[in-house]
C-alpha atoms as a PDB file:
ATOM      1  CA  UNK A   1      92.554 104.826 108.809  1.00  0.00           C
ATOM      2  CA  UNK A   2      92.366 103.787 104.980  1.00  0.00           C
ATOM      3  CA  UNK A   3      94.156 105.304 102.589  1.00  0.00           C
ATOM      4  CA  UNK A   4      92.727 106.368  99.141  1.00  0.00           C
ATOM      5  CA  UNK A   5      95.373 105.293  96.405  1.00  0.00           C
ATOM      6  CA  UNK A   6      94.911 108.213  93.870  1.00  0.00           C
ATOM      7  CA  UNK A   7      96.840 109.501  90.860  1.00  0.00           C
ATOM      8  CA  UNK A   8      98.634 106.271  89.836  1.00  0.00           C
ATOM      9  CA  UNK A   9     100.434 108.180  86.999  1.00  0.00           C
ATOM     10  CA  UNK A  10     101.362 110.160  90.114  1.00  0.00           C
ATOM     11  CA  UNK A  11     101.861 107.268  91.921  1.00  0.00           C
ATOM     12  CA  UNK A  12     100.253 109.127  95.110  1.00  0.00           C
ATOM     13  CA  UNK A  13      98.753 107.859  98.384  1.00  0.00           C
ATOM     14  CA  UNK A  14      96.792 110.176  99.993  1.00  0.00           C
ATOM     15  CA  UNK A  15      94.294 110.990 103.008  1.00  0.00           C
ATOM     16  CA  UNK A  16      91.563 113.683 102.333  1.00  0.00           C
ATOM     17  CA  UNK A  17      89.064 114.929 104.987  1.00  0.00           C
ATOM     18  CA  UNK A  18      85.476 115.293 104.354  1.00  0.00           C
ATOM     19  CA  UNK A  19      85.860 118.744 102.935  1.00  0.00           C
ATOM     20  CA  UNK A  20      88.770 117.476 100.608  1.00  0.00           C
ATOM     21  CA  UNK A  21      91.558 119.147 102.604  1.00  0.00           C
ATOM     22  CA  UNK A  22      94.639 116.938 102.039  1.00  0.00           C
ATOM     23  CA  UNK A  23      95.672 115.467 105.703  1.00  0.00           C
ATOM     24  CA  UNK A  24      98.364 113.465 104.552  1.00  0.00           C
ATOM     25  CA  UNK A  25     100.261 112.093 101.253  1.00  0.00           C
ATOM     26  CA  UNK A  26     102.846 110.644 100.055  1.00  0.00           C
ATOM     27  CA  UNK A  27     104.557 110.458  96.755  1.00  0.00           C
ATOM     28  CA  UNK A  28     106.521 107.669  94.964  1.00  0.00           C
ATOM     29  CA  UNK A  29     107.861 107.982  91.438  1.00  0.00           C
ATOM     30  CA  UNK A  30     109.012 105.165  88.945  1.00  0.00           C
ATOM     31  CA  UNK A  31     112.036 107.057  88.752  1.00  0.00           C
ATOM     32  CA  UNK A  32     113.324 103.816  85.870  1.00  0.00           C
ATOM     33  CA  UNK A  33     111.545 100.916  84.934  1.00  0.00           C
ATOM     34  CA  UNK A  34     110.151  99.288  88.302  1.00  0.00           C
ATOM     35  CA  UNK A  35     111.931 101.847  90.682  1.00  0.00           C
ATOM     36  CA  UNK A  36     109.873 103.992  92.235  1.00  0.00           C
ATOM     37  CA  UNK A  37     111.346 106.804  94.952  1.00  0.00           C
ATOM     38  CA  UNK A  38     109.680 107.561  98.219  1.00  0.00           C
ATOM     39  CA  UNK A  39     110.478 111.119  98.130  1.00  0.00           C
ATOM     40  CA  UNK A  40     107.633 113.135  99.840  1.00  0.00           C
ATOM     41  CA  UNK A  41     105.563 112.777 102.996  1.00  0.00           C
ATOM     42  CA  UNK A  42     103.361 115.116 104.407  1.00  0.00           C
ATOM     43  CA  UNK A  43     101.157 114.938 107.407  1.00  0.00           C
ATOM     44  CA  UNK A  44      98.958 117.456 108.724  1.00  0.00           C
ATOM     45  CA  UNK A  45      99.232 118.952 112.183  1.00  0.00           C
ATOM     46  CA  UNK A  46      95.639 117.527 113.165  1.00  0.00           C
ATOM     47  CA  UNK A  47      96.893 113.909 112.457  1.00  0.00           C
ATOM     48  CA  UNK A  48     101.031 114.414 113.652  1.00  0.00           C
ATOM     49  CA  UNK A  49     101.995 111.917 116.777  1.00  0.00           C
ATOM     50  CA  UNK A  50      99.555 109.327 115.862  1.00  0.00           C
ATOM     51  CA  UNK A  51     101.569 107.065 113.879  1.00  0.00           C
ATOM     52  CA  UNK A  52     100.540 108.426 110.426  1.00  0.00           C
ATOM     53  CA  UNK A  53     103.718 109.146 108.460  1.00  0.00           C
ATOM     54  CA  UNK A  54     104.592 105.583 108.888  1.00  0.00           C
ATOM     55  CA  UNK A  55     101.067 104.140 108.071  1.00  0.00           C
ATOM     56  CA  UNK A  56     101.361 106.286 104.930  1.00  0.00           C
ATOM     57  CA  UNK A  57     105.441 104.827 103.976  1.00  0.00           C
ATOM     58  CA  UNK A  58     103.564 101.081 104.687  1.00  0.00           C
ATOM     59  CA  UNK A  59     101.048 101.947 102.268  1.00  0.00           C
ATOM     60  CA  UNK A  60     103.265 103.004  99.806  1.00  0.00           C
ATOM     61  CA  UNK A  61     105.825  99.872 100.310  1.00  0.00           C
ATOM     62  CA  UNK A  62     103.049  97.836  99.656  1.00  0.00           C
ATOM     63  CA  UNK A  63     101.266  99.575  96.690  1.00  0.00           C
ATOM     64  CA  UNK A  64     104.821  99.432  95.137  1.00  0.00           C
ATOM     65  CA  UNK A  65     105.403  95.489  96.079  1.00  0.00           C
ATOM     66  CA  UNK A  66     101.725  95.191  94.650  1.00  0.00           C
ATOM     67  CA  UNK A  67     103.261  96.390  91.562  1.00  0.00           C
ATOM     68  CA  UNK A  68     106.446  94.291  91.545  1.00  0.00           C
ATOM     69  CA  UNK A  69     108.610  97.125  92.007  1.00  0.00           C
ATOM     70  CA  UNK A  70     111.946  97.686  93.716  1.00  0.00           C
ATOM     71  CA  UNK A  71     111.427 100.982  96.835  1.00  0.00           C
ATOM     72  CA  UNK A  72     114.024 103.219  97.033  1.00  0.00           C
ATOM     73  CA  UNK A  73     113.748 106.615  98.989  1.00  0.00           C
ATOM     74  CA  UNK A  74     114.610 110.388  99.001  1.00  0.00           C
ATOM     75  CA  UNK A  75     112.547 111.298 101.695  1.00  0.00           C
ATOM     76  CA  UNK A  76     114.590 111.494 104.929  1.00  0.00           C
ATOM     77  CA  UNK A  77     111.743 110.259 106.967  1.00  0.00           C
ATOM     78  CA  UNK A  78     110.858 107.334 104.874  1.00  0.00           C
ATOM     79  CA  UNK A  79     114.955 106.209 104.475  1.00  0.00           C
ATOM     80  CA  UNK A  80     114.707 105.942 107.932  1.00  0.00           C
ATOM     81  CA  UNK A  81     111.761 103.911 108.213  1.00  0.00           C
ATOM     82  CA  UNK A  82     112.722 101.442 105.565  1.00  0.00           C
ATOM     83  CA  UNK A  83     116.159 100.967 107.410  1.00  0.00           C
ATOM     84  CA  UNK A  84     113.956 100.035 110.241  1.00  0.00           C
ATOM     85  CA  UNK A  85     111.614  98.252 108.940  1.00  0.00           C
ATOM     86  CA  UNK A  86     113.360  96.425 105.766  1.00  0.00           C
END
């Protein structure tokens, strides 16, 4: 599933379905220069089980590597997943 990469002031990843419904998101602010914070992900019911929180943390990590910046996280979810996966 792609990802649309919207609100970069926002610095938001979301997943929309054809009626615009939001089905997942996540949100990562530059919290200082070149940190930005993993601290909210949201999947709908319709989509939970199916792997999609952690597509939507690997999206982020990347977006924010894209950008030469350092991931930290709030989120409990995606702390876990970077200790897993970093």
């Amino acid at each position: 599933m792609e990802f649309e990469v919207n609100d970069l002031k926002a610095n938001r990843i979301l997943q929309k379905d054809e009626t615009g419904k939001i089905l997942a998101e996540i949100t990562f602010p530059e919290t200082s220069p070149g940190v930005f914070v993993i601290d909210h992900t949201f999947v709908d019911e319709s989509l939970r089980g199916q792997g999609m929180a952690s597509k939507l943390v690997q999206a982020a990590v990347d977006e924010i590597k894209k950008r030469g910046g350092k991931v930290q996280a709030t989120c409990s979810y995606a702390k876990k997943w970077l200790e897993k996966n970093s």
